[in-house]
N, C-alpha and C. Protein backbone atom coordinates (compact mmCIF):
# COMPACT_ATOMS: atom_id res chain seq x y z
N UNK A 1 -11.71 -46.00 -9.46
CA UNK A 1 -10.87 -44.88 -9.06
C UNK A 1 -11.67 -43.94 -8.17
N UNK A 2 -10.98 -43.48 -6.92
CA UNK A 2 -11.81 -42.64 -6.05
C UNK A 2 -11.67 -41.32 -6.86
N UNK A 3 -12.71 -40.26 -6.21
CA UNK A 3 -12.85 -39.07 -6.93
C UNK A 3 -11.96 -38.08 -6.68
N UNK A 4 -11.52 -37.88 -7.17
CA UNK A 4 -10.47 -36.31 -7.15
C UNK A 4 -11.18 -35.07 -7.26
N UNK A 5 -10.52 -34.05 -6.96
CA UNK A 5 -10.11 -32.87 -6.72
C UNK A 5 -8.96 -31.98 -6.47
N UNK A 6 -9.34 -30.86 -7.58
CA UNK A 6 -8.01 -29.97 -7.96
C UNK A 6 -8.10 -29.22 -6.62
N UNK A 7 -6.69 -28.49 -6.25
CA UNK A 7 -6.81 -27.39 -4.87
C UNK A 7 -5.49 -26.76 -5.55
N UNK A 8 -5.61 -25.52 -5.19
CA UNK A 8 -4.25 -24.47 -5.37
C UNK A 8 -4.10 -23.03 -4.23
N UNK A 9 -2.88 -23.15 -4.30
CA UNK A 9 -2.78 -21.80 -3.16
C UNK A 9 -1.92 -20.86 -4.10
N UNK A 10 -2.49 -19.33 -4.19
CA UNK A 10 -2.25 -18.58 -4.68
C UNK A 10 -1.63 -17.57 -4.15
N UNK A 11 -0.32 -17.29 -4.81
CA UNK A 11 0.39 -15.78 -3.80
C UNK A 11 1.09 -14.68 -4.85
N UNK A 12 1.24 -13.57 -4.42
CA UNK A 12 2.09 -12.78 -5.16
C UNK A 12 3.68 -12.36 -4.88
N UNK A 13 3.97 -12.68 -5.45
CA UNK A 13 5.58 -12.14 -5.53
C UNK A 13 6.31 -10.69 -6.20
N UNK A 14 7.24 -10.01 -5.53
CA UNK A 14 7.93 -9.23 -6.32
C UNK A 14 8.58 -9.46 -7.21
N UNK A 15 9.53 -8.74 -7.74
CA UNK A 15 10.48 -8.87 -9.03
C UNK A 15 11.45 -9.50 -8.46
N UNK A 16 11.73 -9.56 -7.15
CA UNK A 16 13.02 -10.78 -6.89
C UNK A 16 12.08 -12.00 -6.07
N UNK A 17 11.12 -12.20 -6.29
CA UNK A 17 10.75 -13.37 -6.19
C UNK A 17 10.04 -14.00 -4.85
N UNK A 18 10.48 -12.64 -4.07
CA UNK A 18 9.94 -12.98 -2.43
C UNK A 18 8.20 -12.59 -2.73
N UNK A 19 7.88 -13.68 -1.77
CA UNK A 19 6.58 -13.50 -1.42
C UNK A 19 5.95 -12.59 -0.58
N UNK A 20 4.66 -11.67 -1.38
CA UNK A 20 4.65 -10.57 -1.11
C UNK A 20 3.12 -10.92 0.00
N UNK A 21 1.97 -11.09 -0.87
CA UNK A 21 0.81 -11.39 -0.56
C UNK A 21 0.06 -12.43 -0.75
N UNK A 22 -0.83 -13.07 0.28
CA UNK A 22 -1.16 -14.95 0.17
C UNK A 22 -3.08 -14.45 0.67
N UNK A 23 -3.34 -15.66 0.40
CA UNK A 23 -4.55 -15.72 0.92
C UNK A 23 -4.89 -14.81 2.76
N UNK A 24 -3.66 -15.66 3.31
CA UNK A 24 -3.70 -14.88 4.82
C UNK A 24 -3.97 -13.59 4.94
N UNK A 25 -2.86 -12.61 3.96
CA UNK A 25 -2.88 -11.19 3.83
C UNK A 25 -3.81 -10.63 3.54
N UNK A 26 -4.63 -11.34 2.32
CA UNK A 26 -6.25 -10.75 2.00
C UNK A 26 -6.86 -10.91 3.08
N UNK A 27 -7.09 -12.05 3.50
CA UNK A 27 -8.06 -11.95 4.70
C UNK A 27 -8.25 -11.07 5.68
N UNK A 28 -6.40 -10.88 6.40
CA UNK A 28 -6.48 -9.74 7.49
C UNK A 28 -7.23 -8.42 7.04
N UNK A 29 -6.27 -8.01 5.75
CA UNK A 29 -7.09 -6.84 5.21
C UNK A 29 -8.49 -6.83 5.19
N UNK A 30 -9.26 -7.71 4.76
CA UNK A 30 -10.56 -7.62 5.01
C UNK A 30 -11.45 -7.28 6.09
N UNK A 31 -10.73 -7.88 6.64
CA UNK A 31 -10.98 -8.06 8.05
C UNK A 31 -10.47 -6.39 8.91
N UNK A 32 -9.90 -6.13 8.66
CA UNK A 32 -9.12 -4.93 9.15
C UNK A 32 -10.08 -3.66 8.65
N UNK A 33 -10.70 -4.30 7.29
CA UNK A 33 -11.72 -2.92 6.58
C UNK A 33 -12.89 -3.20 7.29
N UNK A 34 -13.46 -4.66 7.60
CA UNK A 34 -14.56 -4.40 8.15
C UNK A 34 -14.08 -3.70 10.08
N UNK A 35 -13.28 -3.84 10.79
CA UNK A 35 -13.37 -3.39 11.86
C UNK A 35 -12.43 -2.43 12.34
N UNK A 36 -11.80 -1.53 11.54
CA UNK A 36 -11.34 -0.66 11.54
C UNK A 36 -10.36 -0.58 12.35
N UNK A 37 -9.44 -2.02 12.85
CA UNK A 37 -8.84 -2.59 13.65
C UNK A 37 -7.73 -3.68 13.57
N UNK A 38 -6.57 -3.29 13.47
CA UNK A 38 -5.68 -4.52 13.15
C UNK A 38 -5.85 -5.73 14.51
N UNK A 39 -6.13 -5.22 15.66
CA UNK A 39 -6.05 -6.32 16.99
C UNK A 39 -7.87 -6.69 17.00
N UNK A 40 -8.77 -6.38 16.21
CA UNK A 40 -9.89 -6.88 16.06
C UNK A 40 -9.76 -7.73 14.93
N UNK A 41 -9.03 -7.70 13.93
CA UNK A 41 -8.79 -8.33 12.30
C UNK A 41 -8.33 -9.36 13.14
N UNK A 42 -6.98 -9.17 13.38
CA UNK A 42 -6.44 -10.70 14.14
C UNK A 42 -6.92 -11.49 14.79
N UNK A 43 -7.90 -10.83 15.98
CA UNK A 43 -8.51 -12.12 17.02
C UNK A 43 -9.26 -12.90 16.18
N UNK A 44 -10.26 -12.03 14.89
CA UNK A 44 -11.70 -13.04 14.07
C UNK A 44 -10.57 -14.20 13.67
N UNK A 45 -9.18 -13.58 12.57
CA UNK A 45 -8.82 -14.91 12.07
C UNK A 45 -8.00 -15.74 12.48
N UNK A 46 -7.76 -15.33 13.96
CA UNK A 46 -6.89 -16.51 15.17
C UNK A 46 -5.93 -15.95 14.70
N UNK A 47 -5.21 -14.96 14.59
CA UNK A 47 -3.63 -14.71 14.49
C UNK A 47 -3.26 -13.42 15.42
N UNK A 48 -2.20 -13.77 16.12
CA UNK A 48 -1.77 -12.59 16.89
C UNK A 48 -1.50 -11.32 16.67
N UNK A 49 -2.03 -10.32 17.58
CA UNK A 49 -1.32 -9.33 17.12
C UNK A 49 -0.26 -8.80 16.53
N UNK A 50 1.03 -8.97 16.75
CA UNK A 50 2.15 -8.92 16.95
C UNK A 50 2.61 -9.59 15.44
N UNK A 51 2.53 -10.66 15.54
CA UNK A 51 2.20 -11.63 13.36
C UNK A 51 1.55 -10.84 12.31
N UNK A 52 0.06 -10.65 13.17
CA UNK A 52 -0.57 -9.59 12.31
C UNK A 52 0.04 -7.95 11.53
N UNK A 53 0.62 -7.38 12.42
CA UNK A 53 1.85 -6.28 12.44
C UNK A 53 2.83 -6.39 11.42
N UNK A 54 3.17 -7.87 11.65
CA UNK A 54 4.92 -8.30 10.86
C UNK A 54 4.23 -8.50 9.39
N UNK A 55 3.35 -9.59 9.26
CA UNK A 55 2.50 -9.49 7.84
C UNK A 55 2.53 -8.52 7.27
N UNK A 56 2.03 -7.58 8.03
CA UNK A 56 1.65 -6.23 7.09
C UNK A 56 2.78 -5.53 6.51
N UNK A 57 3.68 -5.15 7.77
CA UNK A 57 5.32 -4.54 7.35
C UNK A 57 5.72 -5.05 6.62
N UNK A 58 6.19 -6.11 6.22
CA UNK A 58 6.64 -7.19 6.05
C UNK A 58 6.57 -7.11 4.16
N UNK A 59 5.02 -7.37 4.02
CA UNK A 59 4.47 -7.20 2.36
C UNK A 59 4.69 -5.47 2.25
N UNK A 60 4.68 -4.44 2.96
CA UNK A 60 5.17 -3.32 2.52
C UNK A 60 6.15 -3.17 2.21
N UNK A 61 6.82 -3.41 3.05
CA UNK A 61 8.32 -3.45 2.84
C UNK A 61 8.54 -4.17 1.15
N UNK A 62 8.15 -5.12 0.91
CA UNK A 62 8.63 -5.99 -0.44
C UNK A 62 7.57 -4.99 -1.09
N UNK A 63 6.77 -4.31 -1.26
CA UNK A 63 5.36 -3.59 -2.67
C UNK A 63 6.37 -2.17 -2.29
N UNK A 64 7.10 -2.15 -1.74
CA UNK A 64 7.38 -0.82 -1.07
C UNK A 64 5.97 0.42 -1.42
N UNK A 65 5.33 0.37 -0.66
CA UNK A 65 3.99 1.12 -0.13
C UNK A 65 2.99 0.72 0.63
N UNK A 66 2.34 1.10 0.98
CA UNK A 66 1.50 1.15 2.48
C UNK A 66 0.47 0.47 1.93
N UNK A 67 -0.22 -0.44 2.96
CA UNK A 67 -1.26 -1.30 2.79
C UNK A 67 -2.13 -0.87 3.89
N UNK A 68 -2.32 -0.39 5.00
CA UNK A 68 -2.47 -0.11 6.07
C UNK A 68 -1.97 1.27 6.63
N UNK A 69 -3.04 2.37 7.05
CA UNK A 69 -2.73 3.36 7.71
C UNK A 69 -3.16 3.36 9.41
N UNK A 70 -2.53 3.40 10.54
CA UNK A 70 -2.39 3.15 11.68
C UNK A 70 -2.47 4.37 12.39
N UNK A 71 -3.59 5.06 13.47
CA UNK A 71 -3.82 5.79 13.88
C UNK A 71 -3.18 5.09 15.51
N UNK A 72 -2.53 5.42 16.24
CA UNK A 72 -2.47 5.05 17.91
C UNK A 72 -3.17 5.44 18.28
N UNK A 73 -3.84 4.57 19.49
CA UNK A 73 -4.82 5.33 20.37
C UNK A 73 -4.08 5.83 21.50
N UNK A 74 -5.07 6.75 22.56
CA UNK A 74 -4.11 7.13 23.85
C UNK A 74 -4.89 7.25 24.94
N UNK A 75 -4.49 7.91 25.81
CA UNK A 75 -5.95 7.62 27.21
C UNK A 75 -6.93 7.57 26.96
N UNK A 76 -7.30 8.35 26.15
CA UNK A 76 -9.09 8.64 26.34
C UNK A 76 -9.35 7.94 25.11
N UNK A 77 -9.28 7.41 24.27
CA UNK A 77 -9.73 6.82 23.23
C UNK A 77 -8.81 5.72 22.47
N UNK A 78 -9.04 4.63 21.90
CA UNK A 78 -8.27 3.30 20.84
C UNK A 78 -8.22 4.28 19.62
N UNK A 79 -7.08 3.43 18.63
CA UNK A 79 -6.54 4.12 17.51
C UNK A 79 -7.59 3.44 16.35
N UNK A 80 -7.29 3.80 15.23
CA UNK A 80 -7.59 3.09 14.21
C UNK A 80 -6.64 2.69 12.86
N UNK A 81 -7.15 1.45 12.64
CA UNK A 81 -6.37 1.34 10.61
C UNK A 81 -7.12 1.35 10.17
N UNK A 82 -7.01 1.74 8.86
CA UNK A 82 -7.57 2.30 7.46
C UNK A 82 -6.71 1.25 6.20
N UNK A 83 -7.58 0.60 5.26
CA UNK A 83 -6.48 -0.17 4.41
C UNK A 83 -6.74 0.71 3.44
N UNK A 84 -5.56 1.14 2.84
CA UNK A 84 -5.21 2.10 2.06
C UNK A 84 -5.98 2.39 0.92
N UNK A 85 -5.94 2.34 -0.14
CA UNK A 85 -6.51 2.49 -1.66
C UNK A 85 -5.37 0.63 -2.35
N UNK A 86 -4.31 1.11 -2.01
CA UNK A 86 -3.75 0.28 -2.82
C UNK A 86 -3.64 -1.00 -2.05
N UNK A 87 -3.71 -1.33 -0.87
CA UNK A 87 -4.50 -2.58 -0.16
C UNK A 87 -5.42 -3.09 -0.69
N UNK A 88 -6.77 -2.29 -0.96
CA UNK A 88 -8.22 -2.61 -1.41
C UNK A 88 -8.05 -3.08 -2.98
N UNK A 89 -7.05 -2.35 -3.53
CA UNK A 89 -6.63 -2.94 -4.75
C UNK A 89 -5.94 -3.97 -5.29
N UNK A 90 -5.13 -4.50 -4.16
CA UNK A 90 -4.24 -5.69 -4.19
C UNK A 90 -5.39 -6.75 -3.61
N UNK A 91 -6.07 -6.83 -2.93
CA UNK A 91 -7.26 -7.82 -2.49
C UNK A 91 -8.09 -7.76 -3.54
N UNK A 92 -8.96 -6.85 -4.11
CA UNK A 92 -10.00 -6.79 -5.08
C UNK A 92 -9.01 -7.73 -6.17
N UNK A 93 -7.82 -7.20 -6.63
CA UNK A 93 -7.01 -7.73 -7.90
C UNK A 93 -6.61 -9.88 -7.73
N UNK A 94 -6.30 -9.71 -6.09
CA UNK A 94 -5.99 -11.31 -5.68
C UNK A 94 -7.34 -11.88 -5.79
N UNK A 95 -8.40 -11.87 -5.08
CA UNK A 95 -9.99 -12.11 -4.93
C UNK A 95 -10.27 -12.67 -6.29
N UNK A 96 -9.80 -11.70 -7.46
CA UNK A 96 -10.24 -11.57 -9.19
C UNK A 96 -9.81 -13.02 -9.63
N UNK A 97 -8.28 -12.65 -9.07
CA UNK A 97 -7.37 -13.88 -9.90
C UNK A 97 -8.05 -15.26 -9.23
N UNK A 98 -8.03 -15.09 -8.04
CA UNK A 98 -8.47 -16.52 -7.34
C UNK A 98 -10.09 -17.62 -7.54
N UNK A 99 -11.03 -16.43 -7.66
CA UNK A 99 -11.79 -16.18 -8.64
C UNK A 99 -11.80 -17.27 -9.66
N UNK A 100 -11.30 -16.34 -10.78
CA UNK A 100 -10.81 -17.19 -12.07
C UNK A 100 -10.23 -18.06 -12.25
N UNK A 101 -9.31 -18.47 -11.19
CA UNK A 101 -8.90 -19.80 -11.31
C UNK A 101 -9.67 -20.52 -10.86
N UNK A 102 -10.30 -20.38 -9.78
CA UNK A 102 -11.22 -21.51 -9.53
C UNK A 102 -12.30 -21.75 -10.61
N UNK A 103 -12.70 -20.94 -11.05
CA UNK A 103 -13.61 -21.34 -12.38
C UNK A 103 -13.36 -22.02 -13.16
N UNK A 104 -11.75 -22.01 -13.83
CA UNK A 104 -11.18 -22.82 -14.95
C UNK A 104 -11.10 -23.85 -14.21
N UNK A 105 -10.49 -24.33 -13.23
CA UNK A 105 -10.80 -25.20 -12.37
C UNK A 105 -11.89 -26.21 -12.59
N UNK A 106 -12.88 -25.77 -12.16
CA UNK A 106 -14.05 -26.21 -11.73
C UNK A 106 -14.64 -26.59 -13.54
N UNK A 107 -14.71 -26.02 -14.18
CA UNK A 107 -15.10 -26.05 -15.74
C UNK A 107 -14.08 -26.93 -16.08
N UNK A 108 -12.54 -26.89 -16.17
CA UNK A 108 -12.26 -28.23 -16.89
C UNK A 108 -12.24 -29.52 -15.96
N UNK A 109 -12.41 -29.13 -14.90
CA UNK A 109 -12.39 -30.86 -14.07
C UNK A 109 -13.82 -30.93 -13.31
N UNK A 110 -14.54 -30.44 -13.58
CA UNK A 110 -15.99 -30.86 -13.15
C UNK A 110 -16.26 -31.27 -11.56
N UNK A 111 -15.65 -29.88 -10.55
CA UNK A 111 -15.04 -30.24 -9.51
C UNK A 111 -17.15 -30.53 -8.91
């Protein structure tokens, strides 16, 4: 028998079931905290601006609250984002879970 391996993709849902936040969403956010930049977050993880944007609205809209605070820039200077408190908390909390599953994972199937 060839060797196996377990894999799982992990997401969060609201109370009606739509999908709120996935691996993708952590990432941008991360990405968005290290460069203080939603169109710098996007280029590192190959996703467009414009996707990047809808993602974000998108999971607000379903957590109804802000994941992302958005400064515009204007002539003389670029804007900035800020991921909120409760962004950093929904990543730290997904990171945890994903985490732990991979451990049980890995401990009962000896990945």
């Amino acid at each position: 028998m060839c060797a196996l391996s377990y894999r799982f993709k992990l997401w969060v849902v609201n109370e009606k079931g739509d999908a709120v936040f996935g691996d993708g969403l952590a990432t941008l956010l991360e990405k968005i905290e290290k460069h203080n930049s939603v169109l710098k977050a996007a280029k590192e993880i190959g996703m467009s601006y414009r996707y990047a944007l809808h993602r974000i609205t998108l999971a607000e809209e379903r957590l109804g609250e802000s994941l992302v605070t958005r400064v515009r820039g204007g002539a003389k200077g670029g804007g900035s984002s800020q991921v909120t408190d409760s962004g950093k908390k929904l990543v730290e909390q997904y990171r945890n879970t994903q985490a732990k599953l991979q451990s049980i994972l890995k401990n009962e199937h000896q990945l």
